[in-house]
N, C-alpha and C. Protein backbone atom coordinates (compact mmCIF):
# COMPACT_ATOMS: atom_id res chain seq x y z
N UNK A 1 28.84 -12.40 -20.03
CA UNK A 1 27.92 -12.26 -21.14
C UNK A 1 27.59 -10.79 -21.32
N UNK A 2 27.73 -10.57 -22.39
CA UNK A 2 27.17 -8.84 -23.15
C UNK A 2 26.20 -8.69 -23.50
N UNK A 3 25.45 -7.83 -23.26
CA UNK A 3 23.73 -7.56 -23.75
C UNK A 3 23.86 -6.26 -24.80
N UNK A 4 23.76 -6.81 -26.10
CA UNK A 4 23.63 -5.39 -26.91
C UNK A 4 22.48 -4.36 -26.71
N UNK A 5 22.21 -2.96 -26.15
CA UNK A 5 21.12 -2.39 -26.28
C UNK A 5 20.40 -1.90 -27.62
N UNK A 6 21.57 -2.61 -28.78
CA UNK A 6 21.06 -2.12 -30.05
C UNK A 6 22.25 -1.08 -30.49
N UNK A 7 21.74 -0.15 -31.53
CA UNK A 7 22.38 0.92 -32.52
C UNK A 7 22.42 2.18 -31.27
N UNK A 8 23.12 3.16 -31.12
CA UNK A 8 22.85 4.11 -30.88
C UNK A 8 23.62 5.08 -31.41
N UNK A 9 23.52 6.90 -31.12
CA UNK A 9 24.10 7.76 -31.77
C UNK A 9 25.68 7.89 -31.22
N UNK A 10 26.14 7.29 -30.12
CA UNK A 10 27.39 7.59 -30.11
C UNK A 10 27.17 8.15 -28.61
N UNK A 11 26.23 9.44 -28.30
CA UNK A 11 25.89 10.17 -27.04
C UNK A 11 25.49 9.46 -25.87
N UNK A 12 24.80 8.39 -26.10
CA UNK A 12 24.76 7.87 -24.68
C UNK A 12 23.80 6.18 -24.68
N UNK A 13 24.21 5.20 -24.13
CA UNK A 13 23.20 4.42 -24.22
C UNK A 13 21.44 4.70 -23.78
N UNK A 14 20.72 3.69 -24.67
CA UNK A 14 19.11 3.56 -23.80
C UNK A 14 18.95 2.97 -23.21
N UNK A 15 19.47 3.98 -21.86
CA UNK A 15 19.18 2.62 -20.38
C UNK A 15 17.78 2.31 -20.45
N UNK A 16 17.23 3.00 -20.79
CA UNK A 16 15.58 2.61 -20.52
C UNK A 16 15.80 0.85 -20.96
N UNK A 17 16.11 0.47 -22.29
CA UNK A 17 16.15 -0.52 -22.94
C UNK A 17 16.48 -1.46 -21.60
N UNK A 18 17.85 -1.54 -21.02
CA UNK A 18 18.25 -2.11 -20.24
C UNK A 18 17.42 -2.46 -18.77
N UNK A 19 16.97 -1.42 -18.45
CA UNK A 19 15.82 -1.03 -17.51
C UNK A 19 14.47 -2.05 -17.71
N UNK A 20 14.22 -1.94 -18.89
CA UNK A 20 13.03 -2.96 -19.30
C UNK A 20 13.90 -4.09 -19.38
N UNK A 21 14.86 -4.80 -19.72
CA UNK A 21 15.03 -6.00 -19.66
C UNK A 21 15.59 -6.43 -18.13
N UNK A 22 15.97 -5.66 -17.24
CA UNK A 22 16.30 -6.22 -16.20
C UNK A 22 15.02 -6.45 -15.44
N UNK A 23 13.30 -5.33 -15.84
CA UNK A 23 12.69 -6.05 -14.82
C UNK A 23 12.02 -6.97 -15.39
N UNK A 24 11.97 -7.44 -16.82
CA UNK A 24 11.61 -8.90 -16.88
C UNK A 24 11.75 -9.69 -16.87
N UNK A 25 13.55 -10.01 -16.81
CA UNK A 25 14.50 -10.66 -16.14
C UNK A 25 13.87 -11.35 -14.41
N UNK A 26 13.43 -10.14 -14.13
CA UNK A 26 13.17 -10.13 -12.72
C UNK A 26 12.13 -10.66 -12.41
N UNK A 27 11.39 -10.60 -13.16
CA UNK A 27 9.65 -11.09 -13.34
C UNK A 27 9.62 -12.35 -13.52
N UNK A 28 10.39 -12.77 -14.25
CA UNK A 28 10.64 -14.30 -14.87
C UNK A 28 11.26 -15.23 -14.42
N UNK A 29 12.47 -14.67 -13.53
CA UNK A 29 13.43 -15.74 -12.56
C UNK A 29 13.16 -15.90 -11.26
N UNK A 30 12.75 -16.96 -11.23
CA UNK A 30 12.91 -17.24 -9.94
C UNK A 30 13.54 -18.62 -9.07
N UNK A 31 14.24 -18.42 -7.83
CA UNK A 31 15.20 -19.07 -7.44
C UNK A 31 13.89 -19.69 -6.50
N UNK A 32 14.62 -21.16 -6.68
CA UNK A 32 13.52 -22.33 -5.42
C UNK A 32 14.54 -23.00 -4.52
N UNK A 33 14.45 -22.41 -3.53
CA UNK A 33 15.03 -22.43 -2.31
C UNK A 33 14.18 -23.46 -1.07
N UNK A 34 14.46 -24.59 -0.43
CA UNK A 34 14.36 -25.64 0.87
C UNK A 34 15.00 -25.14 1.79
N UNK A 35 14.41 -25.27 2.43
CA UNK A 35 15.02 -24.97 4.25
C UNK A 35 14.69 -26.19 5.13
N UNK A 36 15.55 -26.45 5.88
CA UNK A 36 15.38 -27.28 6.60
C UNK A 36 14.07 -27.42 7.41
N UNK A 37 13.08 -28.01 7.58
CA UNK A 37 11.93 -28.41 7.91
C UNK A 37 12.05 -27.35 9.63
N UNK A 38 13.30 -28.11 10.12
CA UNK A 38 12.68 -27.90 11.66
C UNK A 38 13.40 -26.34 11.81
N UNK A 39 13.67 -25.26 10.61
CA UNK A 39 13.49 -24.26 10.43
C UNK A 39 12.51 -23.41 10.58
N UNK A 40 11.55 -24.18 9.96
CA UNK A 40 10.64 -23.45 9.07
C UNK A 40 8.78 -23.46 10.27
N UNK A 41 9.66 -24.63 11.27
CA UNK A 41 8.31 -24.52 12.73
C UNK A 41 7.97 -22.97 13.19
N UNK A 42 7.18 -23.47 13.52
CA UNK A 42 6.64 -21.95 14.59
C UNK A 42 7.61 -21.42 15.27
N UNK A 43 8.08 -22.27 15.94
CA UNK A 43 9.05 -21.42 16.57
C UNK A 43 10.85 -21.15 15.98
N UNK A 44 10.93 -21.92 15.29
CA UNK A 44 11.97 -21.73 14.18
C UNK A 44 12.55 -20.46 13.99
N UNK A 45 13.71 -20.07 14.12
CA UNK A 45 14.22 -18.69 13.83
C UNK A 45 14.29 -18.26 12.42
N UNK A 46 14.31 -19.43 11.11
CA UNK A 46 14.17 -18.62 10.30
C UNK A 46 12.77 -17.84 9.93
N UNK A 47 11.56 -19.09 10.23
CA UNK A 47 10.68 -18.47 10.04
C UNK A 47 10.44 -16.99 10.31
N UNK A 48 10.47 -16.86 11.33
CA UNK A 48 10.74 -15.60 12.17
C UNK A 48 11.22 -14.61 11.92
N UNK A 49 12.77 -14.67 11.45
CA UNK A 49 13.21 -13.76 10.20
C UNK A 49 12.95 -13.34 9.43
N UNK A 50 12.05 -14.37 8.23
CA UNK A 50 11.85 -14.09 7.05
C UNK A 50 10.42 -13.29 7.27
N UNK A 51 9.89 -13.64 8.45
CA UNK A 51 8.17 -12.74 8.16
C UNK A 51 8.87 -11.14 8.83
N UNK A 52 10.09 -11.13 9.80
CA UNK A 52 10.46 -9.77 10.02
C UNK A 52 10.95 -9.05 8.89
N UNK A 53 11.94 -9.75 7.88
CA UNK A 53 12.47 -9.08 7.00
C UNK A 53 11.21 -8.27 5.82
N UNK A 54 10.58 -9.42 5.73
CA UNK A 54 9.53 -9.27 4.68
C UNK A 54 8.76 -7.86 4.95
N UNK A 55 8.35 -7.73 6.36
CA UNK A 55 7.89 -6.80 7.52
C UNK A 55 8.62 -5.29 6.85
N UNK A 56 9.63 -5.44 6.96
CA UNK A 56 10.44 -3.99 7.32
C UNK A 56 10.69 -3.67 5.59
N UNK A 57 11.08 -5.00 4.60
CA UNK A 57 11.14 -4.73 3.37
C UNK A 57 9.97 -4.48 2.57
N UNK A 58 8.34 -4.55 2.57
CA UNK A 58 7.55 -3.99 2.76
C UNK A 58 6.74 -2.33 2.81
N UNK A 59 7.35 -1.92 4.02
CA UNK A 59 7.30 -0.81 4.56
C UNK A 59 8.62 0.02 4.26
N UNK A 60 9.41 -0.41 4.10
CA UNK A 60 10.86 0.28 2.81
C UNK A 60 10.22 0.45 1.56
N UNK A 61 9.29 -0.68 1.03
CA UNK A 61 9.09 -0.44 -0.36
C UNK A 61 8.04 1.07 -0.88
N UNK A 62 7.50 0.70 0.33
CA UNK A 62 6.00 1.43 0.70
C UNK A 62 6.68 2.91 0.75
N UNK A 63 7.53 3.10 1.68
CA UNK A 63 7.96 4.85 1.54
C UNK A 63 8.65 5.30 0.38
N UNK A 64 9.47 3.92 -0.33
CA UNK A 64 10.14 4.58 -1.53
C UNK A 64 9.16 4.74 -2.53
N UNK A 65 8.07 4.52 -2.76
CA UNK A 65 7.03 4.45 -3.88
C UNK A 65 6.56 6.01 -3.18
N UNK A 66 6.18 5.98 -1.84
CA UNK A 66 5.81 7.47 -1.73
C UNK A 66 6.13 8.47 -1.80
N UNK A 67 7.43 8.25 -1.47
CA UNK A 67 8.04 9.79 -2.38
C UNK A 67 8.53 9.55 -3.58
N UNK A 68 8.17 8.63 -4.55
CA UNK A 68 7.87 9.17 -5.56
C UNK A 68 6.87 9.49 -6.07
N UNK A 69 6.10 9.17 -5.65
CA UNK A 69 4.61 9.74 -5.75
C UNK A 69 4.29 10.99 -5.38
N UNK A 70 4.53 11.45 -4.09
CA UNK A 70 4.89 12.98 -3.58
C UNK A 70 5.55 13.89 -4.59
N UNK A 71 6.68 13.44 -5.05
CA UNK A 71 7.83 14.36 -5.79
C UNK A 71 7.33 14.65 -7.01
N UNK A 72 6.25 13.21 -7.93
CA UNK A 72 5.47 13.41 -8.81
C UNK A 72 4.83 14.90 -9.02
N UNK A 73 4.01 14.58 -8.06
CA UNK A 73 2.70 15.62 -7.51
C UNK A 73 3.61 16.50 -6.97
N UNK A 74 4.46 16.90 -6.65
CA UNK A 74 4.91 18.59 -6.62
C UNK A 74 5.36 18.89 -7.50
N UNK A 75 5.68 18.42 -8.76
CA UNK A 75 6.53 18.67 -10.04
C UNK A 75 5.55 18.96 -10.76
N UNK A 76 4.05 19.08 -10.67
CA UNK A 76 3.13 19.38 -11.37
C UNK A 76 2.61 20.76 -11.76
N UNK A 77 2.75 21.48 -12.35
CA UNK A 77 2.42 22.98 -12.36
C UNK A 77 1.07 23.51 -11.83
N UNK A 78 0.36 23.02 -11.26
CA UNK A 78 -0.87 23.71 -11.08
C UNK A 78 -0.95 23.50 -9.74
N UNK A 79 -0.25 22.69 -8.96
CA UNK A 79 -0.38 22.84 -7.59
C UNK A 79 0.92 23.32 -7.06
N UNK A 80 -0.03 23.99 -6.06
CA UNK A 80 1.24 24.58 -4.72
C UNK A 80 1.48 23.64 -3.76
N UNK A 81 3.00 23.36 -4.09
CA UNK A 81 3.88 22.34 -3.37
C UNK A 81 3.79 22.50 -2.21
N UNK A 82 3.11 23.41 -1.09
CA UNK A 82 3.46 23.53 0.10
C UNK A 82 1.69 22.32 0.67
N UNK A 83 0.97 22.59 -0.04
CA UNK A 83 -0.30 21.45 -0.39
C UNK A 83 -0.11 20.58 -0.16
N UNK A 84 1.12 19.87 -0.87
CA UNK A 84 0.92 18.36 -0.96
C UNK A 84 1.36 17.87 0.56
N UNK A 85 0.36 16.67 0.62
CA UNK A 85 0.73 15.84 1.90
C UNK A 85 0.07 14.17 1.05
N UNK A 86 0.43 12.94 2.15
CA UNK A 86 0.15 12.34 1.79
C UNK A 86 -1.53 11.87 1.42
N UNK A 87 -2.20 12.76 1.95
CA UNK A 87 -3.73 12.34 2.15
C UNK A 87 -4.12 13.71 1.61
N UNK A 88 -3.88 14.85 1.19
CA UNK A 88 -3.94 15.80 0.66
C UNK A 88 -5.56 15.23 -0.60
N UNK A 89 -6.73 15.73 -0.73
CA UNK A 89 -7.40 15.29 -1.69
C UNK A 89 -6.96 15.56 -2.82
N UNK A 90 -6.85 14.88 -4.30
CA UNK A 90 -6.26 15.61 -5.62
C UNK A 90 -7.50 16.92 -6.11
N UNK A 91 -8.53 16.77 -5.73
CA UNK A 91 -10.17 17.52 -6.21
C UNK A 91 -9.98 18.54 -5.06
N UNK A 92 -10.23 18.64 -3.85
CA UNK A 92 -10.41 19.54 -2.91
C UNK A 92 -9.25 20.31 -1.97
N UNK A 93 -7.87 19.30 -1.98
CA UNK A 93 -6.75 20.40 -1.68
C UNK A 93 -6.07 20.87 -2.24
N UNK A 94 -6.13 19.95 -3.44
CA UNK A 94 -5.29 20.66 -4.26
C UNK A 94 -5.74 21.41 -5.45
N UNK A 95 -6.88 21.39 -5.98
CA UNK A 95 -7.74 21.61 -6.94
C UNK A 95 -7.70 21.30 -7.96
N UNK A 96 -7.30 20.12 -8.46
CA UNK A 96 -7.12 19.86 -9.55
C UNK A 96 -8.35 19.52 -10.41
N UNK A 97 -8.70 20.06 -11.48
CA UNK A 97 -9.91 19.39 -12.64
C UNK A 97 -9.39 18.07 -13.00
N UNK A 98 -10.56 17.69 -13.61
CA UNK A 98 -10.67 16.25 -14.00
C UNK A 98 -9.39 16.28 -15.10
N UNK A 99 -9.04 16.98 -16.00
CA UNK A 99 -8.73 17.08 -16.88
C UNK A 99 -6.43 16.92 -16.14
N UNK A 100 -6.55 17.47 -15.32
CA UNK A 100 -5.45 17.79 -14.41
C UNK A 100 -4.92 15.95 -13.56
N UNK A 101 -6.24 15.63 -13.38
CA UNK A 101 -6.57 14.09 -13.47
C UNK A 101 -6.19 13.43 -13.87
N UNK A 102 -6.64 13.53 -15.17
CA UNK A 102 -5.73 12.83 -15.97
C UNK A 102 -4.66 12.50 -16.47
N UNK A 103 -4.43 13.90 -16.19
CA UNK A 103 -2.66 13.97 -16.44
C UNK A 103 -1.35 13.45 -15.48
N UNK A 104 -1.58 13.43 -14.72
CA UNK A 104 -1.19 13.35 -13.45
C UNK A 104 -1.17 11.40 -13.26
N UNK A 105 -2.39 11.07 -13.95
CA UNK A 105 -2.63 9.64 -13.24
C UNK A 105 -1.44 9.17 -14.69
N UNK A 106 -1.39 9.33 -15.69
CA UNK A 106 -0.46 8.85 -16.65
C UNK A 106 1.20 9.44 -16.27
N UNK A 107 0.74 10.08 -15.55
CA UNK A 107 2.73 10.91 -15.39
C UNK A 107 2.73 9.22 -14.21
N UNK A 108 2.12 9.13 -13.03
CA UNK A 108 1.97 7.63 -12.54
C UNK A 108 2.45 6.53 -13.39
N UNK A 109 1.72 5.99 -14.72
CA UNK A 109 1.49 5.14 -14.88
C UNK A 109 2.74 5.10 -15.60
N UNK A 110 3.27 6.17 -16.32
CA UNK A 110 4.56 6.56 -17.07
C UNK A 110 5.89 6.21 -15.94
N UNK A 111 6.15 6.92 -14.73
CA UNK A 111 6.90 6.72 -13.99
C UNK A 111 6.81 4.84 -13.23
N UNK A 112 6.09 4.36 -12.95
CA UNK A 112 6.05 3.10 -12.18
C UNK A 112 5.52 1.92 -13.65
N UNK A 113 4.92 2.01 -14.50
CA UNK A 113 5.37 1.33 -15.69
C UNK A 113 4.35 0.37 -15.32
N UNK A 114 2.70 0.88 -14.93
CA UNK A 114 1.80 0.37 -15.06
C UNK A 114 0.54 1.32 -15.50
N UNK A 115 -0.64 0.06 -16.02
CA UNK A 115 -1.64 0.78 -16.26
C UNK A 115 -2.34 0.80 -15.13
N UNK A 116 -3.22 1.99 -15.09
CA UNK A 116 -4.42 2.18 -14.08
C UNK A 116 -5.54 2.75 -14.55
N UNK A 117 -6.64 1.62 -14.49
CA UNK A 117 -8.34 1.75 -16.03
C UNK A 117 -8.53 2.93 -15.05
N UNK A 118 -9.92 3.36 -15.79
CA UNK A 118 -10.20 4.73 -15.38
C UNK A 118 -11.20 4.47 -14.31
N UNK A 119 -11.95 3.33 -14.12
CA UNK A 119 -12.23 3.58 -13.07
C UNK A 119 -11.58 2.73 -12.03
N UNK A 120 -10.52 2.70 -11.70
CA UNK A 120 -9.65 2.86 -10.53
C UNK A 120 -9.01 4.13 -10.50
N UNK A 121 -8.56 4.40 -11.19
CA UNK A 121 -8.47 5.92 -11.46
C UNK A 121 -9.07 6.85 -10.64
N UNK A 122 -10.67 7.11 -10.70
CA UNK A 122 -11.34 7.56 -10.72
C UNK A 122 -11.47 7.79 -9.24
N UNK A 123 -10.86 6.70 -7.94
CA UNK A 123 -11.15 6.09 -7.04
C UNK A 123 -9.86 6.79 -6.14
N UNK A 124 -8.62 7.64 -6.93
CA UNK A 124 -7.64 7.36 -6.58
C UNK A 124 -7.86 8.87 -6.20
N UNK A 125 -8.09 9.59 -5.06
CA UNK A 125 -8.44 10.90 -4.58
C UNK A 125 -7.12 11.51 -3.88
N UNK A 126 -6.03 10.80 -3.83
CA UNK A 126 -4.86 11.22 -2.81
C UNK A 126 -4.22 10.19 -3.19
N UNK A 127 -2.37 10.87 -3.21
CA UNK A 127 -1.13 10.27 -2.86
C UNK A 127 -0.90 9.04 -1.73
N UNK A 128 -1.92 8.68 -0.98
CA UNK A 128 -1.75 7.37 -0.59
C UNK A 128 -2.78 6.38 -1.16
N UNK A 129 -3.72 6.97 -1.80
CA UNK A 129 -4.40 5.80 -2.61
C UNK A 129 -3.55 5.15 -3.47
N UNK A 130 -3.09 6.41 -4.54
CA UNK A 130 -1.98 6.25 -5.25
C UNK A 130 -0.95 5.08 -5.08
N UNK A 131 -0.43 5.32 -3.77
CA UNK A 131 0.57 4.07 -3.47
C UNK A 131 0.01 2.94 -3.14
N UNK A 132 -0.85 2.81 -2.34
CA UNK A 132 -1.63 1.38 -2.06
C UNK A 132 -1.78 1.06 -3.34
N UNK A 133 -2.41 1.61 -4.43
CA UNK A 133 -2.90 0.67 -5.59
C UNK A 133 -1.78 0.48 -6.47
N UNK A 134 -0.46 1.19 -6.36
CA UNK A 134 0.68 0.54 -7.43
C UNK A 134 1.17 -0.36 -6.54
N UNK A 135 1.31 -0.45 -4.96
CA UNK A 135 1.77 -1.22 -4.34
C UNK A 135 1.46 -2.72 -4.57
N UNK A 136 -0.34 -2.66 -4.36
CA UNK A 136 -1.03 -4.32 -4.72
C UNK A 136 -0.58 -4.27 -5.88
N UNK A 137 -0.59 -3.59 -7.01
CA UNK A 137 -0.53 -3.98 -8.36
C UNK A 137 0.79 -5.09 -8.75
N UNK A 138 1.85 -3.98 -8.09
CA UNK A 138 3.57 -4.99 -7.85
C UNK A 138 2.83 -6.19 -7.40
N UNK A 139 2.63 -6.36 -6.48
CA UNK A 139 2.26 -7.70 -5.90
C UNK A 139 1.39 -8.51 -6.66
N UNK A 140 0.59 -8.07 -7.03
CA UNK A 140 0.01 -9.65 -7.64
C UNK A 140 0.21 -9.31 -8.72
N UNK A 141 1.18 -8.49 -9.78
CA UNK A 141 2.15 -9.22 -10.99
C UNK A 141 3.10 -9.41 -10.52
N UNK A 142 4.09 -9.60 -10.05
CA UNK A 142 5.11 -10.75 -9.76
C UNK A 142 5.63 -11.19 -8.18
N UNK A 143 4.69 -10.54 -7.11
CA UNK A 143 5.03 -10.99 -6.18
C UNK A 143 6.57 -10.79 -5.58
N UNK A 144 6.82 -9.51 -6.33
CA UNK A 144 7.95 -8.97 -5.79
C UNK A 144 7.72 -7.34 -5.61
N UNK A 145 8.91 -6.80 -4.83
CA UNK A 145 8.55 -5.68 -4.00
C UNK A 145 8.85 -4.73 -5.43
N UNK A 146 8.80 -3.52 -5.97
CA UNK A 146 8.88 -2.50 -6.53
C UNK A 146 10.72 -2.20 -6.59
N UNK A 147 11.12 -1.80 -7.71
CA UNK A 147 12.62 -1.10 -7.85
C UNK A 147 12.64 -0.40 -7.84
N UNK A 148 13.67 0.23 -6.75
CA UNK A 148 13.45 1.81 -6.57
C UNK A 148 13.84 2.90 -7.20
């Protein structure tokens, strides 16, 4: 099956287009999978598996969101890249004005393809707040991990 992305100039497709339909594709399908009961016991190896995999895929998702979040925030003109760390304050190490704030929290919301109200925003003082709150956000809209 072929997915038209539409008209274009000839120069190059809009992956973006494609990009948005694969993650609502993704959002929307989901496979319902049974396991054998005496799997799924306490002591059961798949169980076991699946809370390790989940474990390590998790904490994969978690570092790939942080450096992009990092790489964000050094691509920013008003701070000195040698600054940024993950806990780095956005107000006190790095100095950013409110106004710098703002900008910064939409280059976020632009790159990971969510909103964040202003007062969560407001709340978000460092590059690991940052990730914790797009992290939950993935999660309780679709209960799947982030594309990297």
């Amino acid at each position: 099956m072929m997915i038209s992305n539409g008209p274009t100039d000839g120069k190059r497709p809009p992956c973006h287009k494609m990009q948005n339909l694969r993650s609502f594709l993704l959002k929307k399908v989901q496979i319902n999978m049974r396991a054998p009961e005496h799997l799924l016991k306490r002591d059961g190896w798949l169980l076991k598996a699946a809370a390790r995999h989940m474990s390590e895929s998790n904490n994969a998702n978690h570092d790939l969101v942080m450096a992009r979040v990092l790489g964000l925030v050094k691509k920013y003109d008003n701070i000195n890249v040698t600054k940024v760390t993950e806990t780095a304050d956005f107000r006190k190490d790095l100095g950013l004005d409110s106004l710098d704030r703002v900008e910064i929290v939409m280059a976020f919301e632009q790159e990971f393809s969510v909103e964040i109200p202003d007062e969560k925003a407001d709340k978000l003082a460092c590059c690991a707040d940052v990730v914790n709150y797009i992290v939950s956000e993935a999660k309780k809209d679709s209960g799947r991990k982030l594309d990297p």
